[in-house]
C-alpha atoms as a PDB file:
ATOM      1  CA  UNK A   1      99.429  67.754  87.926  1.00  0.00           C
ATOM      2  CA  UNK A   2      98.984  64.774  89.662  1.00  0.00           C
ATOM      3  CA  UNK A   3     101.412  62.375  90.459  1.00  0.00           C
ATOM      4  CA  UNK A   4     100.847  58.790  91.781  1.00  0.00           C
ATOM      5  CA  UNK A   5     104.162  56.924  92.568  1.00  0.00           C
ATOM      6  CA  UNK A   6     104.866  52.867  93.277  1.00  0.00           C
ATOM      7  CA  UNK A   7     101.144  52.941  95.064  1.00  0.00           C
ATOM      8  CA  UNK A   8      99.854  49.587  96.823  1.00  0.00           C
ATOM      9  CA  UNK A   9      96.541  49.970  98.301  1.00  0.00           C
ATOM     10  CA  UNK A  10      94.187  47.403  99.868  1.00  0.00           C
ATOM     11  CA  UNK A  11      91.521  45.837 102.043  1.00  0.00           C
ATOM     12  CA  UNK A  12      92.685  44.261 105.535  1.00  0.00           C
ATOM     13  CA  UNK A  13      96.527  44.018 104.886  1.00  0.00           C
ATOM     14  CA  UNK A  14      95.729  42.748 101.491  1.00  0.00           C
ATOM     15  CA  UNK A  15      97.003  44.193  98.481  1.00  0.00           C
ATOM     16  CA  UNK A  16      94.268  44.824  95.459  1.00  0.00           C
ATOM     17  CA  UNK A  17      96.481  47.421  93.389  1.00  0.00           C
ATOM     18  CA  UNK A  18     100.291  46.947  93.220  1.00  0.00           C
ATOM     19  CA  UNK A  19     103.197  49.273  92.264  1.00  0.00           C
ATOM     20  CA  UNK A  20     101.135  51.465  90.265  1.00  0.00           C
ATOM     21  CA  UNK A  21     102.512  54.796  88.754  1.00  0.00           C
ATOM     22  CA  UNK A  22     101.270  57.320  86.403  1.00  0.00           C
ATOM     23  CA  UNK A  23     101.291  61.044  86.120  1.00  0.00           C
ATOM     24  CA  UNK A  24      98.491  63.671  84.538  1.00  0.00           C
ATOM     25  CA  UNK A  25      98.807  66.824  83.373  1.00  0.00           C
ATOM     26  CA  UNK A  26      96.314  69.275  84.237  1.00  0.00           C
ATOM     27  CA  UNK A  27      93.204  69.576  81.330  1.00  0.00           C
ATOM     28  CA  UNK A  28      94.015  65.757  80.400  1.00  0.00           C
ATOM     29  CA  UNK A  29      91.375  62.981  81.332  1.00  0.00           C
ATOM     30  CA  UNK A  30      91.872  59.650  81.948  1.00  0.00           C
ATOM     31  CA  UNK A  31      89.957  56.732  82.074  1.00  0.00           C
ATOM     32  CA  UNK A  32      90.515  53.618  83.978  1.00  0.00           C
ATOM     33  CA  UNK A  33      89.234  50.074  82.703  1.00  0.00           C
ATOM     34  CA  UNK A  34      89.691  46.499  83.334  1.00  0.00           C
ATOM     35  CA  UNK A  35      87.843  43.348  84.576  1.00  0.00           C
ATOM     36  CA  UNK A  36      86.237  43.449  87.879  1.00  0.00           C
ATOM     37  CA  UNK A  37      88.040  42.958  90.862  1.00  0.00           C
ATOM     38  CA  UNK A  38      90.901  44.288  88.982  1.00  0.00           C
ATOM     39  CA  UNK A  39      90.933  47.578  91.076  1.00  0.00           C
ATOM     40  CA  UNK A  40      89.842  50.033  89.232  1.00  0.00           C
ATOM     41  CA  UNK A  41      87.737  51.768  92.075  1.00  0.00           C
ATOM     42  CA  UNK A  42      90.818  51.273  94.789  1.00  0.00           C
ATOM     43  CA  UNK A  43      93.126  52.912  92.534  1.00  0.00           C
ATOM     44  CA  UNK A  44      90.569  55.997  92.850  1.00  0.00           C
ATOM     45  CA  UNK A  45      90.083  55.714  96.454  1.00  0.00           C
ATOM     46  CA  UNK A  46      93.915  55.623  96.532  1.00  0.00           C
ATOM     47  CA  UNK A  47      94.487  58.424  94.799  1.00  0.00           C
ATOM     48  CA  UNK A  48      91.768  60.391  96.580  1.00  0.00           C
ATOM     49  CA  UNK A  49      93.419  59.774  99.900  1.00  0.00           C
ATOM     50  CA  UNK A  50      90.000  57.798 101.486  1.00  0.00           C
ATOM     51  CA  UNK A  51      92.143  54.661 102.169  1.00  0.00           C
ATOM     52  CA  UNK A  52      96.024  54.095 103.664  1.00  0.00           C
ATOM     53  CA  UNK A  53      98.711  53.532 100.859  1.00  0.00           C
ATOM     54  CA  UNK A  54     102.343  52.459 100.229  1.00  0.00           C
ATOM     55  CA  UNK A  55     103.679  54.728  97.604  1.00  0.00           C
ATOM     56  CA  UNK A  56     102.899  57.874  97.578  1.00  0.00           C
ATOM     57  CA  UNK A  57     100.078  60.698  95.585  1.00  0.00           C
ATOM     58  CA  UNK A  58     101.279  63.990  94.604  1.00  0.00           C
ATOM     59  CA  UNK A  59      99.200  66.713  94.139  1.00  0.00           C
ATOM     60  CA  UNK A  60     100.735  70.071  92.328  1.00  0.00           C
ATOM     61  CA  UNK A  61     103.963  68.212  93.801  1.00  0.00           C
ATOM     62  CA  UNK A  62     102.419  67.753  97.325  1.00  0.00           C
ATOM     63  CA  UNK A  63     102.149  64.433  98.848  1.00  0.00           C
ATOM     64  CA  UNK A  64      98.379  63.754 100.305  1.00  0.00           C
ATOM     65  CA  UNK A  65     100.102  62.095 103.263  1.00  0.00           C
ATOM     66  CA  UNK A  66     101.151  65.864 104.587  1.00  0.00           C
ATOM     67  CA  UNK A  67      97.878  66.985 103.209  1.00  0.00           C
ATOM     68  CA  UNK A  68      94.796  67.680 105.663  1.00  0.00           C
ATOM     69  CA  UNK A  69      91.633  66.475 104.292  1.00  0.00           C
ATOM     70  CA  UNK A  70      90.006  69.544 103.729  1.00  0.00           C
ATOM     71  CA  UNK A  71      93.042  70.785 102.130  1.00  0.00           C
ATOM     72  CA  UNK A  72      92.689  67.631  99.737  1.00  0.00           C
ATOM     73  CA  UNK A  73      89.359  68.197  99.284  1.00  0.00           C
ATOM     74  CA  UNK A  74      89.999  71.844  97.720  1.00  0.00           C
ATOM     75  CA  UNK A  75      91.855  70.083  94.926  1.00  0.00           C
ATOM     76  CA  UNK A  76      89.989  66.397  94.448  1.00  0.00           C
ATOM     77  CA  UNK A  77      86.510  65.737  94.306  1.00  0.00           C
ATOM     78  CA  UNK A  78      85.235  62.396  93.775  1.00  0.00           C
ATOM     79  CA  UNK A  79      81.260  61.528  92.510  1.00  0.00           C
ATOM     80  CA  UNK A  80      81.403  57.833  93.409  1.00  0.00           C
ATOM     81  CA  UNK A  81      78.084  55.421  92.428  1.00  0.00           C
ATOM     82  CA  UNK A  82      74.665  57.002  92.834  1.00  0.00           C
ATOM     83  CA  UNK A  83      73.417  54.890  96.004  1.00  0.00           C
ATOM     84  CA  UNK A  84      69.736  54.026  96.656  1.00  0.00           C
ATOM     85  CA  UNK A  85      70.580  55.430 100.337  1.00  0.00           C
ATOM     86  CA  UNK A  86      70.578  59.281 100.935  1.00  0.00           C
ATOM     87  CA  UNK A  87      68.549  61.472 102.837  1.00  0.00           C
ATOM     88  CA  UNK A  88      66.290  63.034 101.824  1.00  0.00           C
ATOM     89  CA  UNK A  89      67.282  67.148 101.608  1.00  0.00           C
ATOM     90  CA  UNK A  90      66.464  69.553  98.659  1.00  0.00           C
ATOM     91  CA  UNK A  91      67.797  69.733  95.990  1.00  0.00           C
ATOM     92  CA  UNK A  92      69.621  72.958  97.183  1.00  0.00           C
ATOM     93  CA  UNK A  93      71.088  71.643 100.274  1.00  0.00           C
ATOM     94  CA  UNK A  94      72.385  68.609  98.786  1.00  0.00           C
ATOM     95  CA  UNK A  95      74.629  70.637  96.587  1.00  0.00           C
ATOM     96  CA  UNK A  96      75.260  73.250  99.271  1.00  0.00           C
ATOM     97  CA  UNK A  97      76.944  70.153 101.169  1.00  0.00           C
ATOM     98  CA  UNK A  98      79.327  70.485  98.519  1.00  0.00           C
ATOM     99  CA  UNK A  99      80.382  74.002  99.853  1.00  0.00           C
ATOM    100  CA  UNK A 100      81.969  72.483 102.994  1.00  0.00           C
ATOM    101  CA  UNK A 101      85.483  73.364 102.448  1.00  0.00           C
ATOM    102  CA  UNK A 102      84.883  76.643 101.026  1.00  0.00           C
ATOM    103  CA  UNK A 103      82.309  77.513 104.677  1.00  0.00           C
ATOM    104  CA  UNK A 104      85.414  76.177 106.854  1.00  0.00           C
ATOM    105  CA  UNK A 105      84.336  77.119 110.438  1.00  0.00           C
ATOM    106  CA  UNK A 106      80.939  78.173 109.522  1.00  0.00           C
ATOM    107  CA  UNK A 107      79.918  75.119 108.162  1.00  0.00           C
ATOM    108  CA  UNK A 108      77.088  74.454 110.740  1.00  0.00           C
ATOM    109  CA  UNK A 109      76.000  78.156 110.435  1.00  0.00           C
ATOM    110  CA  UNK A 110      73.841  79.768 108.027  1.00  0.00           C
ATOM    111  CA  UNK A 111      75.385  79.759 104.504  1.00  0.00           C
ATOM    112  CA  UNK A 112      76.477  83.055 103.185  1.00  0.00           C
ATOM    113  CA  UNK A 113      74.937  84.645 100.066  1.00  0.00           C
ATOM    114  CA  UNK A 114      78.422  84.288  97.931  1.00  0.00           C
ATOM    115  CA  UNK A 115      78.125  80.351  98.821  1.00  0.00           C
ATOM    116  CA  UNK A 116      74.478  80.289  98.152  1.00  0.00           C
ATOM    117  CA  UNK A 117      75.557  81.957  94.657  1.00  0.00           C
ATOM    118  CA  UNK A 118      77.237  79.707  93.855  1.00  0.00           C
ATOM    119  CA  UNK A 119      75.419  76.758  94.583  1.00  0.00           C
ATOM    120  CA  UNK A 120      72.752  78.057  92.251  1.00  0.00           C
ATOM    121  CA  UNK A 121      75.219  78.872  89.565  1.00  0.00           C
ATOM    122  CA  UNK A 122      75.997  74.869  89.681  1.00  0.00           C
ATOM    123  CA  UNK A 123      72.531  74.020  89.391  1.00  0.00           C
ATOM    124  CA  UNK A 124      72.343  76.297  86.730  1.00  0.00           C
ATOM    125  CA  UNK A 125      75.170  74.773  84.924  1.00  0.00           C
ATOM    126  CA  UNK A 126      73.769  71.716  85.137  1.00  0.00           C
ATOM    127  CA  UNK A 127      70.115  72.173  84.152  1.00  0.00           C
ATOM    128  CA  UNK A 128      68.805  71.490  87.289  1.00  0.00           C
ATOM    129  CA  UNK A 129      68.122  75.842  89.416  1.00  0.00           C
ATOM    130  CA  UNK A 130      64.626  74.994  88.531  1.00  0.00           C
ATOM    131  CA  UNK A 131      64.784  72.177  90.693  1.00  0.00           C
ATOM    132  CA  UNK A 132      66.611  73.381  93.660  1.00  0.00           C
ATOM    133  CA  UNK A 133      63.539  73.439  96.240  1.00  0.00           C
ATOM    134  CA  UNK A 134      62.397  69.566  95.222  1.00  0.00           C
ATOM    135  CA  UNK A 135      63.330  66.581  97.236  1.00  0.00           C
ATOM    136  CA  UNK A 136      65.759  64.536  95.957  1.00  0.00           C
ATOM    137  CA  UNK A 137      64.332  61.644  96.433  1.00  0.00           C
ATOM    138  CA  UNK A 138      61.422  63.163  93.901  1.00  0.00           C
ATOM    139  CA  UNK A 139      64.132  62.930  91.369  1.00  0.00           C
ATOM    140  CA  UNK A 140      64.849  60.501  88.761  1.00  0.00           C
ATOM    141  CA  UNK A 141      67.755  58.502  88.092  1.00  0.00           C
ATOM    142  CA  UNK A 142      69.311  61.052  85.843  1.00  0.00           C
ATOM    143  CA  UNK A 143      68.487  64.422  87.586  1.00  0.00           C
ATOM    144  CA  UNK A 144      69.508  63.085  90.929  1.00  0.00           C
ATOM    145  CA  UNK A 145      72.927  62.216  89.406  1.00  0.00           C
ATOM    146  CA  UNK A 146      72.581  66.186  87.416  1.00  0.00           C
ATOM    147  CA  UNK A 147      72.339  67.041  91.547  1.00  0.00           C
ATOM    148  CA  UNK A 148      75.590  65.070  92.614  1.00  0.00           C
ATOM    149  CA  UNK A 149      77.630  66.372  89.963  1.00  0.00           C
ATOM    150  CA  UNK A 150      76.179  70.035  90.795  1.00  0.00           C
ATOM    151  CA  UNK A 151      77.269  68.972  94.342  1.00  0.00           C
ATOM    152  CA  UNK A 152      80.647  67.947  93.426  1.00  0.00           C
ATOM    153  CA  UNK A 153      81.352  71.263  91.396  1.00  0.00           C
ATOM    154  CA  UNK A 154      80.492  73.415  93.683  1.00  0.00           C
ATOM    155  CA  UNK A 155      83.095  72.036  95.813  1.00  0.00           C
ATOM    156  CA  UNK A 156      85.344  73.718  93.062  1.00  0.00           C
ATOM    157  CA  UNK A 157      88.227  71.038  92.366  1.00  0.00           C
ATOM    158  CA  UNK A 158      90.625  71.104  89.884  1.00  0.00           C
ATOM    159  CA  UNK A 159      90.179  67.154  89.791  1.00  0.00           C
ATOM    160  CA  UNK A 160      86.821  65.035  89.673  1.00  0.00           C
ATOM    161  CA  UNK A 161      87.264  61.330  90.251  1.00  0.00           C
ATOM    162  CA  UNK A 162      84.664  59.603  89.167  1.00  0.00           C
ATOM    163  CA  UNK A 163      83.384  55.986  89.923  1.00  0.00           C
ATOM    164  CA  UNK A 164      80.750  54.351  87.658  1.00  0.00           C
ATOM    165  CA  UNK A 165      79.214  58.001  87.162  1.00  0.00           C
ATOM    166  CA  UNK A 166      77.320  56.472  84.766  1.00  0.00           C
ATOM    167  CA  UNK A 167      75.611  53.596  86.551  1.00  0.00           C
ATOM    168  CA  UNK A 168      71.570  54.181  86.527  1.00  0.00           C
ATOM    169  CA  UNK A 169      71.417  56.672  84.117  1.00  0.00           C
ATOM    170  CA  UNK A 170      69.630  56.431  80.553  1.00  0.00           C
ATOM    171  CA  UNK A 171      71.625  56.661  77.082  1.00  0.00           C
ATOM    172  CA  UNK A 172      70.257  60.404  76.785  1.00  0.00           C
ATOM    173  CA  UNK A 173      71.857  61.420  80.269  1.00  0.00           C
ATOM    174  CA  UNK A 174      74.840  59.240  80.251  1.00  0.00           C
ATOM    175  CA  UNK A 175      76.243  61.016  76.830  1.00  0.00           C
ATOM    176  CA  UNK A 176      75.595  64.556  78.376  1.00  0.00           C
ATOM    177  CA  UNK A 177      77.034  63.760  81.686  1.00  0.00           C
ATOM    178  CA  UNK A 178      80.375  62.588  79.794  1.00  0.00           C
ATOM    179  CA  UNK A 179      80.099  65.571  77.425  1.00  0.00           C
ATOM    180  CA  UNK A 180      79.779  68.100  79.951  1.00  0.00           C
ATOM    181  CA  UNK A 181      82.823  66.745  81.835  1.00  0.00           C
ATOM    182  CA  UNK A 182      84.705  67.174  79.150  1.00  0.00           C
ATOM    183  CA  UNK A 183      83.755  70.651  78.686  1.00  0.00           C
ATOM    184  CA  UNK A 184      84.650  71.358  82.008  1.00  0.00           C
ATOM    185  CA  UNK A 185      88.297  70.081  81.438  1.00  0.00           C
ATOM    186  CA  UNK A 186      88.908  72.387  78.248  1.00  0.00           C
ATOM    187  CA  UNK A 187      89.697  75.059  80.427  1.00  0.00           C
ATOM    188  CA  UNK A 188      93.326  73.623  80.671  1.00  0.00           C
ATOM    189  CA  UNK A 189      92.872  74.226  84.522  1.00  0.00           C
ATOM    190  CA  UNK A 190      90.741  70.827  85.273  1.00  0.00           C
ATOM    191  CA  UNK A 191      91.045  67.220  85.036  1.00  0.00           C
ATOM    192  CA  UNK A 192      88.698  64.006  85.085  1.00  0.00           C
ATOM    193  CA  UNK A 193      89.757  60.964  85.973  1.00  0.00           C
ATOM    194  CA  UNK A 194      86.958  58.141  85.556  1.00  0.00           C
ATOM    195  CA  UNK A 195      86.424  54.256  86.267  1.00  0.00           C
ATOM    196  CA  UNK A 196      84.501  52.448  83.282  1.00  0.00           C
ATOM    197  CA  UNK A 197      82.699  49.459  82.765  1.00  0.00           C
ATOM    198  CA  UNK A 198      81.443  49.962  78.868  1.00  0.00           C
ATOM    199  CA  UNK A 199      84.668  51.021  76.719  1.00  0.00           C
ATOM    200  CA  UNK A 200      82.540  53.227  74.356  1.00  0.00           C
ATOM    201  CA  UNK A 201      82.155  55.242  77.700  1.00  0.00           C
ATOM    202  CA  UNK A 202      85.971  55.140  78.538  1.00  0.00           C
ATOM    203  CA  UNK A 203      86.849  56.263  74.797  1.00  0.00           C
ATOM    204  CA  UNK A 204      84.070  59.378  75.101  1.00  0.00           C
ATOM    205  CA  UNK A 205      85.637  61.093  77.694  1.00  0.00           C
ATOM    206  CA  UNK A 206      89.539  60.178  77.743  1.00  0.00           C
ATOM    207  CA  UNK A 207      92.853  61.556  76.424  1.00  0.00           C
ATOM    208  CA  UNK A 208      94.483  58.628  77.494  1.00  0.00           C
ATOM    209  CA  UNK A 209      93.353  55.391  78.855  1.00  0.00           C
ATOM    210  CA  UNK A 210      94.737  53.029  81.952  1.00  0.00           C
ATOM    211  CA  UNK A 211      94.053  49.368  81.528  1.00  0.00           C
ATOM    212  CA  UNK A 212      94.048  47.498  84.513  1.00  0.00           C
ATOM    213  CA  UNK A 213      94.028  43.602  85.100  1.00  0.00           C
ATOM    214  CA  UNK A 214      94.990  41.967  88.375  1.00  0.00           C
ATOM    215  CA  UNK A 215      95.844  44.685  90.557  1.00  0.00           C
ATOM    216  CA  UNK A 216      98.577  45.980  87.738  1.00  0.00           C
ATOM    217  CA  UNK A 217      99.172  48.456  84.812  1.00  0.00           C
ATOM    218  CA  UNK A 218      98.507  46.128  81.561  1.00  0.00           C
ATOM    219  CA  UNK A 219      98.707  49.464  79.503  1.00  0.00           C
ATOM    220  CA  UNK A 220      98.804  53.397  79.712  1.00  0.00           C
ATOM    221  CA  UNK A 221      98.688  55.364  77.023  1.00  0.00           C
ATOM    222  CA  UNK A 222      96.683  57.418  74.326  1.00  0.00           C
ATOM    223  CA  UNK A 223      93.272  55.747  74.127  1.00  0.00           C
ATOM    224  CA  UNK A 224      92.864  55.429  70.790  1.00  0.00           C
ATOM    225  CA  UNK A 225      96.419  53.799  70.376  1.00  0.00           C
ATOM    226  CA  UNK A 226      95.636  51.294  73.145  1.00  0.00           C
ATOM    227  CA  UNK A 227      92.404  50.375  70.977  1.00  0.00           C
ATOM    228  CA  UNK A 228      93.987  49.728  68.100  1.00  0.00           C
ATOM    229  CA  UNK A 229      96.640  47.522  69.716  1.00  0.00           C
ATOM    230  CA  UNK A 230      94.401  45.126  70.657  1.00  0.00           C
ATOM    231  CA  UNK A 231      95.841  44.355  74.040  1.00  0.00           C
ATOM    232  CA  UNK A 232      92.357  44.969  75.228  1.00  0.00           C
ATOM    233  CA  UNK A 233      91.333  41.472  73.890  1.00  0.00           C
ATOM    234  CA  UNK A 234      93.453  39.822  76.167  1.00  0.00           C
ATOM    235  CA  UNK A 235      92.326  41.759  78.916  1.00  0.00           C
ATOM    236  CA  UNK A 236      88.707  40.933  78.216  1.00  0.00           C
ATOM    237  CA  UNK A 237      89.060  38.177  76.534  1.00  0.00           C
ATOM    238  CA  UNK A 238      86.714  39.561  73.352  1.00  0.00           C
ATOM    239  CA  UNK A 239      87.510  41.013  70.246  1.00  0.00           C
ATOM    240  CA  UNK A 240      87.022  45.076  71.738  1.00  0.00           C
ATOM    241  CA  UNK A 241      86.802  46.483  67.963  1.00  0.00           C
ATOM    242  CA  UNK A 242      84.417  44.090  66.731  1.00  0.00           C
ATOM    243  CA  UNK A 243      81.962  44.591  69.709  1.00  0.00           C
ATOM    244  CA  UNK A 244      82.435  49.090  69.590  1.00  0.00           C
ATOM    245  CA  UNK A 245      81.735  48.234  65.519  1.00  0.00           C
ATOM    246  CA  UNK A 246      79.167  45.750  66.395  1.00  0.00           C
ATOM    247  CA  UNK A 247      77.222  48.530  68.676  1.00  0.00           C
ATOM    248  CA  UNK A 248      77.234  50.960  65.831  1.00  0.00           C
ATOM    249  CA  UNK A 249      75.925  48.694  63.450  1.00  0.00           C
ATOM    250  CA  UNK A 250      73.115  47.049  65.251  1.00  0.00           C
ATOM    251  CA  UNK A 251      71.629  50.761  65.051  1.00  0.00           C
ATOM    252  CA  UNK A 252      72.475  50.908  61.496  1.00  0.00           C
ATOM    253  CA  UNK A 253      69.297  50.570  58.813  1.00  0.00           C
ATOM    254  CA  UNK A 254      69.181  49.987  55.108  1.00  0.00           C
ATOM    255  CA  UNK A 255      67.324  52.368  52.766  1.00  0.00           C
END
């Protein structure tokens, strides 16, 4: 489970998220939406440790602040935005970078045939072994993010946070990202915890949904209960249902 408690978190001394608190149970996924600037992506860098908090994160009951990092990292993974910077490895070591924790001390030597295993059972699960000696930057858009996600499993969390994950990617790779996430949570063992832009997105992958606006919680709950509130119209100032019915229907044809 994690646990996040009265967190503030920031940008030189100043505040962007406030008092925020929320728990998740392990095999539950959440998604977190809101304007921008509202601090959706601090809340995840929060909870991931990356920057300093008040408050406190709880991991399996364990605050992060006792926590090394490559003890957090055995427990969180995050796959932030796919960046137009990276350099330029295979396809195989870019997900073997994702083995760090796991190497320890032998990280700079020669990895060992259980890590390389395991690496290509990621690519495997992923659609992407076939792949594993191409450059990345040979890739497109939606098998370089196939790669990250590869990367960010075979770190093996029990938690994937992810940022945007679906930034860059067509409609084709973007619904079997999201579904394969949520396979991986079925296990009752995993969670996924995801920042959103488009609320069809949000509503695909979550058990409950976090609404966000100003640095506070507007709403947490079950995501199809918060949808049929309507608070999200205030939020976004939009009628929410109309525009998820309105993107079904435009799609819609007459016999």
């Amino acid at each position: 489970m994690i646990e996040v408690k009265n967190v503030s978190a920031g940008y030189s001394g100043i505040d962007v998220i406030e008092n925020i608190s929320l728990k998740l149970e392990v095999g539950l996924n959440l998604s977190i939406v809101g304007p921008n600037g509202c601090g959706k992506s601090t809340l995840l860098k929060a909870i991931a440790g990356i920057i300093p908090i008040k408050g406190d994160v709880l991991i399996d009951g364990k605050s992060i602040k006792t926590m090394k990092r490559a003890e957090i990292a055995k427990k969180i993974a995050v796959m932030s935005q796919m960046s137009a910077i990276y350099f330029s490895y295979t396809v195989f070591e870019t997900v073997l970078l994702g083995r760090y924790v796991a190497m320890k001390d032998n990280f700079l030597k020669e990895a060992s045939q259980q890590d390389k295993a395991y690496v290509e059972k990621c690519l495997e699960a992923v659609g992407m072994l076939e792949y594993k000696d191409r450059q990345i930057d040979c890739l497109s858009g939606g098998e370089l993010q196939r790669v990250f996600l590869a990367r960010t499993l075979a770190q093996e969390p029990e938690i994937i946070l992810l940022d945007e994950p679906t930034n860059h990617l067509d409609l084709k790779c973007q619904h079997e990202l999201i579904l394969y996430l949520k396979n991986w949570s079925k296990d009752h063992k995993h969670s996924v915890i995801g920042v959103f832009h488009d609320i069809n997105h949000a509503m695909e992958l979550a058990d409950h949904l976090l609404v966000l606006e100003k640095g506070h919680i507007k709403a947490l709950g079950k995501a199809e209960e918060i949808i049929k509130s309507g608070l999200l119209n205030d939020v976004y100032e939009m009628d929410i249902k109309k525009y998820m019915l309105n993107s079904l229907k435009k799609w819609e044809f007459v016999n």
